[in-house]
C-alpha atoms as a PDB file:
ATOM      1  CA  UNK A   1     -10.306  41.025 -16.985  1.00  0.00           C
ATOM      2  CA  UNK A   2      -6.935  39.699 -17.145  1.00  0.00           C
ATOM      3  CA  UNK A   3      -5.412  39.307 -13.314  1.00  0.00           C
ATOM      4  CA  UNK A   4      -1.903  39.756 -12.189  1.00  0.00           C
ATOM      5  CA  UNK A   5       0.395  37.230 -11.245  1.00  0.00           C
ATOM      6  CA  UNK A   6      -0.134  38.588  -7.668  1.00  0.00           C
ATOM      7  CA  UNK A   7      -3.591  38.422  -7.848  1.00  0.00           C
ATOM      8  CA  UNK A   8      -3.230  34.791  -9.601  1.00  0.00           C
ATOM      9  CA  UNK A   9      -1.192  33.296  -6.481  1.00  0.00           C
ATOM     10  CA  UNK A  10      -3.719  35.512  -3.865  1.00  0.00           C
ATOM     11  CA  UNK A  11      -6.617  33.251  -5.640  1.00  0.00           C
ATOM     12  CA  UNK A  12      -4.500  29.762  -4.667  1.00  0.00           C
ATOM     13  CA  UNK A  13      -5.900  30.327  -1.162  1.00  0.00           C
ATOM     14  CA  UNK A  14      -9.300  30.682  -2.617  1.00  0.00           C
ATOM     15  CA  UNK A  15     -12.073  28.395  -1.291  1.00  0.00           C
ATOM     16  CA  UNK A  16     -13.467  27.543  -4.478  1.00  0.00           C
ATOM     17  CA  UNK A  17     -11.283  24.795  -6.118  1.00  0.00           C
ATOM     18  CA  UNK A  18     -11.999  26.169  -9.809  1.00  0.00           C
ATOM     19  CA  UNK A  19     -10.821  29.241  -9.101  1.00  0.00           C
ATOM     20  CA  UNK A  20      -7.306  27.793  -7.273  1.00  0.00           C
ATOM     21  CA  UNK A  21      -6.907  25.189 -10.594  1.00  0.00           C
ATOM     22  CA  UNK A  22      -7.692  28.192 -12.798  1.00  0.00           C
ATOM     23  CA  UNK A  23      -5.121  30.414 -11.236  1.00  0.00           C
ATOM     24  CA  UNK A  24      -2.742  27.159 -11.292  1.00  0.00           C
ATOM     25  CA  UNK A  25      -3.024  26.752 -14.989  1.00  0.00           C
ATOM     26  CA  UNK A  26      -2.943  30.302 -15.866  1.00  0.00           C
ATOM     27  CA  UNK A  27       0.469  30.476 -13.242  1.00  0.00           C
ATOM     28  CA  UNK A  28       1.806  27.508 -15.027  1.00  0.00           C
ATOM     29  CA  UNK A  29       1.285  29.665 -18.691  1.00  0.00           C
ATOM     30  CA  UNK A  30       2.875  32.102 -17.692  1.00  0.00           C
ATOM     31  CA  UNK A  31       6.116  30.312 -17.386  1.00  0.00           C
ATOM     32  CA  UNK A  32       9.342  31.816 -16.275  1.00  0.00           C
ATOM     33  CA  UNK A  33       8.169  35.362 -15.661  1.00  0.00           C
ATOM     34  CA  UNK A  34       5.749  33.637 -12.974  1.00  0.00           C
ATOM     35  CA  UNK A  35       8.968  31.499 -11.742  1.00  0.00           C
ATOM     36  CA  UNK A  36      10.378  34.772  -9.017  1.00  0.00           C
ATOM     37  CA  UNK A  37       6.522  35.782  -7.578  1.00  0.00           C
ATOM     38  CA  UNK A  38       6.178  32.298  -7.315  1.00  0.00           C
ATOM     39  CA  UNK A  39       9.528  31.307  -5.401  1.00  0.00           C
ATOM     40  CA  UNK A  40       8.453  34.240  -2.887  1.00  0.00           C
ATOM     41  CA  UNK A  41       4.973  32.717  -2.318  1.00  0.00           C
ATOM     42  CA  UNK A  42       6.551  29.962  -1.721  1.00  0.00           C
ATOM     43  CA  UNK A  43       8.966  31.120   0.727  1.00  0.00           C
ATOM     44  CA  UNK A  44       7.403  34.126   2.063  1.00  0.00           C
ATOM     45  CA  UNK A  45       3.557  33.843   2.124  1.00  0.00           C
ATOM     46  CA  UNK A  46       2.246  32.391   5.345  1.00  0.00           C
ATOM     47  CA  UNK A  47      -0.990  30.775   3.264  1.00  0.00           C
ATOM     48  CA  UNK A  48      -0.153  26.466   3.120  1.00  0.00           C
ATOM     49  CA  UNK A  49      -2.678  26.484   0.341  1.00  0.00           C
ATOM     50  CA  UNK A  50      -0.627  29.207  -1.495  1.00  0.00           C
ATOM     51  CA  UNK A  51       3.024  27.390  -0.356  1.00  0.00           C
ATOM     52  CA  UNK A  52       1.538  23.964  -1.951  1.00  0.00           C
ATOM     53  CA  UNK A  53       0.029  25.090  -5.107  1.00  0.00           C
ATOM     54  CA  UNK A  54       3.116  27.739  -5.587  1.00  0.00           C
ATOM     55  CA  UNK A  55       5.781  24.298  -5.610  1.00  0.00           C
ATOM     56  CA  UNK A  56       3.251  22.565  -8.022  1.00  0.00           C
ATOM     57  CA  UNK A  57       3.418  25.059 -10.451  1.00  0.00           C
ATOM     58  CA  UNK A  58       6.871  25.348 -10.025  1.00  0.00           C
ATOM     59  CA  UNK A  59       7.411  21.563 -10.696  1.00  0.00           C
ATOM     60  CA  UNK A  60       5.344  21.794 -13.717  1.00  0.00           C
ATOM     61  CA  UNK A  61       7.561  25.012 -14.727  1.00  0.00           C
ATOM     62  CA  UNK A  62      10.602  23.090 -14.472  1.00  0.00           C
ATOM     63  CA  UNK A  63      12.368  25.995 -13.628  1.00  0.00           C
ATOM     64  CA  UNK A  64      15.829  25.301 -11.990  1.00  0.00           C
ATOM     65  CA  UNK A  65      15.804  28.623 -10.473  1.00  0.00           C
ATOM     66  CA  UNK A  66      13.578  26.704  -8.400  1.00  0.00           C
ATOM     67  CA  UNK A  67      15.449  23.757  -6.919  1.00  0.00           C
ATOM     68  CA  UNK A  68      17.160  26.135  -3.849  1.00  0.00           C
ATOM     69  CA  UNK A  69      14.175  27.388  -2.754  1.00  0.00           C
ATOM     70  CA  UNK A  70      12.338  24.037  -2.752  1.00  0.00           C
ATOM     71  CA  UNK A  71      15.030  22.228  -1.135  1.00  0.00           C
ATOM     72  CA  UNK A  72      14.384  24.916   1.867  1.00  0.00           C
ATOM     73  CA  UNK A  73      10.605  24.308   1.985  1.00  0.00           C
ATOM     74  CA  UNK A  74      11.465  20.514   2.608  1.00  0.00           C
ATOM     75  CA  UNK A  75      11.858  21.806   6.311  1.00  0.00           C
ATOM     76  CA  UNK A  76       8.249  23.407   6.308  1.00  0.00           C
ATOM     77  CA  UNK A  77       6.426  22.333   9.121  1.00  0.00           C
ATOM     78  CA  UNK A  78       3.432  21.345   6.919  1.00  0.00           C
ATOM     79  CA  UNK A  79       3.558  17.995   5.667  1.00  0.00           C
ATOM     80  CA  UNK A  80       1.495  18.852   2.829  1.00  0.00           C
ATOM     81  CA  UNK A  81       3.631  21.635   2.202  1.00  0.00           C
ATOM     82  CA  UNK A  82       7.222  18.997   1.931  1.00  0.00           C
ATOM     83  CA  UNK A  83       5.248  16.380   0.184  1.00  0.00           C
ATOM     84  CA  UNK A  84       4.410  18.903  -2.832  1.00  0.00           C
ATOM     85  CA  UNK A  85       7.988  20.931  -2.501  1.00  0.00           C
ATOM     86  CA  UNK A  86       9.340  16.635  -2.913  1.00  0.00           C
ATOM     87  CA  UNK A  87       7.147  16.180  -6.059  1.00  0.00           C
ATOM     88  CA  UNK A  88       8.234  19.222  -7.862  1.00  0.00           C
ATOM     89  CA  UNK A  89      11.667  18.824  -6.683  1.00  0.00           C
ATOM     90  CA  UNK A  90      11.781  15.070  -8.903  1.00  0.00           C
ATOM     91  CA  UNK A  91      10.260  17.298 -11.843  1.00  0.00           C
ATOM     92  CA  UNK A  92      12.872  19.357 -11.893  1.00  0.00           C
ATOM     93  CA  UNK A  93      15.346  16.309 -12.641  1.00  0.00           C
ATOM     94  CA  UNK A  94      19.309  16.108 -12.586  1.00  0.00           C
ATOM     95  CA  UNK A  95      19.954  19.657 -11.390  1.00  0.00           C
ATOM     96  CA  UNK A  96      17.445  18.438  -7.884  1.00  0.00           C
ATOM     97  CA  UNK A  97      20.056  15.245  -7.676  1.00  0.00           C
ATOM     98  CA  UNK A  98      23.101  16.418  -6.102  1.00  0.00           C
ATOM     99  CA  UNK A  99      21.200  19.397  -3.454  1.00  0.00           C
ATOM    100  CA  UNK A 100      18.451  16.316  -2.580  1.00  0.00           C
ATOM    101  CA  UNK A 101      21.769  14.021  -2.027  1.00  0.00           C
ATOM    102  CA  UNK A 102      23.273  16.735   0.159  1.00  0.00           C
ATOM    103  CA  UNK A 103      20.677  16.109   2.576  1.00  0.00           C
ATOM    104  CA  UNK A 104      20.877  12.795   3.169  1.00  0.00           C
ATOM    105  CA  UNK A 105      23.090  13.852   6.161  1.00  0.00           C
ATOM    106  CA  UNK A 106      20.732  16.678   7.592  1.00  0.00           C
ATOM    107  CA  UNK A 107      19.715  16.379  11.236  1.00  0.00           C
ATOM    108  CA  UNK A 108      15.966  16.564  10.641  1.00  0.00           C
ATOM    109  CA  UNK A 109      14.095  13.409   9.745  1.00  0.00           C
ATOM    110  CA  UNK A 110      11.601  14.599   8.034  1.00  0.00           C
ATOM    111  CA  UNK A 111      13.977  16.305   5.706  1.00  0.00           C
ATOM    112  CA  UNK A 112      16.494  13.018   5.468  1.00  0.00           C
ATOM    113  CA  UNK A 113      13.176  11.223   4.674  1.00  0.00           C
ATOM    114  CA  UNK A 114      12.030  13.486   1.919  1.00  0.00           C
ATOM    115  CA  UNK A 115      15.269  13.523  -0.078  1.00  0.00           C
ATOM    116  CA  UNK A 116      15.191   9.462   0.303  1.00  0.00           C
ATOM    117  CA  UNK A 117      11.982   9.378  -0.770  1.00  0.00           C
ATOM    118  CA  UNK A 118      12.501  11.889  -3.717  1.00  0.00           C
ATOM    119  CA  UNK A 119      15.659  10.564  -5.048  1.00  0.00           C
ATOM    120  CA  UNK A 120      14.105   6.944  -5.552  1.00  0.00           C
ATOM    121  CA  UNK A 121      11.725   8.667  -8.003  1.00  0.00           C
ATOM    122  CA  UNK A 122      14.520  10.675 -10.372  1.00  0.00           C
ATOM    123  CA  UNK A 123      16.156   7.503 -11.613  1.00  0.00           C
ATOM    124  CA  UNK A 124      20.210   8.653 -10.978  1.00  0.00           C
ATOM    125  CA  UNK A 125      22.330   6.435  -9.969  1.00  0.00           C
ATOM    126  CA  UNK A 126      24.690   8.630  -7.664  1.00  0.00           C
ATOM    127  CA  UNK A 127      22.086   8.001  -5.556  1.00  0.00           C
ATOM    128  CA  UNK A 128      22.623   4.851  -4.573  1.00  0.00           C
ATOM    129  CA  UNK A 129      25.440   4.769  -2.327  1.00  0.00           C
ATOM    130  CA  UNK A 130      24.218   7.883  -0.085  1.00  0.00           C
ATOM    131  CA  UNK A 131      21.116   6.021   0.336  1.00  0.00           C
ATOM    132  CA  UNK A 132      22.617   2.450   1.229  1.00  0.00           C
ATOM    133  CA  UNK A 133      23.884   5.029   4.856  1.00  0.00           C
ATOM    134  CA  UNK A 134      20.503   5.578   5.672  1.00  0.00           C
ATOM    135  CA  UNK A 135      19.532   1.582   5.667  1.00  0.00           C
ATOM    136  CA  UNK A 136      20.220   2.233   9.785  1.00  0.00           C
ATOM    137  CA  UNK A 137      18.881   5.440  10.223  1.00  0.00           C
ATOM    138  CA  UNK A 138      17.129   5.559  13.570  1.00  0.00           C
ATOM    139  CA  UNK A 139      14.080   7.066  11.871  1.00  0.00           C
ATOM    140  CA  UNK A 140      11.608   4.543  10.052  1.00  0.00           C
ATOM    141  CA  UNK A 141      10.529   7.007   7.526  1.00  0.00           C
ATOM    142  CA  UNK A 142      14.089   7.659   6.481  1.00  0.00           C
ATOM    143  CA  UNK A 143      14.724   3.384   6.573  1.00  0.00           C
ATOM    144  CA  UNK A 144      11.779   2.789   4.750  1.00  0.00           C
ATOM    145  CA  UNK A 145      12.270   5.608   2.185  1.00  0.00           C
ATOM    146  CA  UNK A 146      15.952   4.768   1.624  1.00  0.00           C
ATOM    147  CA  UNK A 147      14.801   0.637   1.262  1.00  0.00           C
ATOM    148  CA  UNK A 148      12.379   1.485  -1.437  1.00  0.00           C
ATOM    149  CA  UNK A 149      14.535   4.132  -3.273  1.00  0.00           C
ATOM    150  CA  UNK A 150      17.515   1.748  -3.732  1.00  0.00           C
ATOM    151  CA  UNK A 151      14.233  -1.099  -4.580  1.00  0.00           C
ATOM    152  CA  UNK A 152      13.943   1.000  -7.862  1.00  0.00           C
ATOM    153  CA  UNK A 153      17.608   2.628  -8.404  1.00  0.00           C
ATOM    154  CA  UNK A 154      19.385  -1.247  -7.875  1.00  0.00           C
ATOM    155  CA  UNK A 155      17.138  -2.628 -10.788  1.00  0.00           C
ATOM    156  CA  UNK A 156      17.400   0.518 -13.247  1.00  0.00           C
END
């Protein structure tokens, strides 16, 4: 029986893991006609199992239809939930540069800290003077992320 989409992105909150990397895989086959069910999971679907698996496969999609909706689930309240939305965001290279650099500024910490963190891992170097702000950010995360990203950028 071949399943939906729908039904592939219901079995990311299964409880057997086979099943959730099965319906990964076949998600990520799919491809681009997965990429709009997917960005509403993502966004929409209350499941953190179905929100993290939904921005992996949409990191390994590489979809840029992707990067606006990602950037948004930076500010999920599930750190689990940022840390995968981060990852797929660096997959989904120079288009993620300039949106991740726009929130260098933002008033949440968590979502300052992300982009730092993120940005260290693409490799551009417009990154590096945005970063060099956040060397006295009152938040350690962001410090520390911002540190270690201009580590790696400064010695490209």
């Amino acid at each position: 029986m071949v399943k939906s989409i729908n039904e592939l992105i219901n079995d990311l909150a299964n409880d057997d893991e086979f099943v959730q990397e099965e319906s990964r895989v076949l998600l990520e086959e799919k491809g681009t006609e997965a990429v709009d069910p997917l960005i509403g999971a993502l966004l929409n679907n209350r499941n953190k199992d179905i929100k993290i698996s939904s921005a992996k496969v949409l990191g390994a999609i590489r979809d840029k239809k992707a990067i606006n909706p990602l950037i948004s689930t930076l500010s999920n309240p599930n750190k689990m939930v940022r840390r995968e939305a981060s990852t797929s965001l660096i997959k989904m290279g120079d288009g993620a540069v300039e949106p991740l650099i726009d929130l260098l500024d933002n008033e949440d910490w968590r979502i300052r800290g992300a982009a730092s963190w993120a940005l260290g891992s693409m490799g551009d170097k417009r990154a590096i003077e945005p970063l060099k702000a956040l060397l006295n950010d009152e938040s350690g995360y962001v410090k520390s992320g911002a540190k270690k990203s201009l580590d790696v950028l400064e010695n490209i």
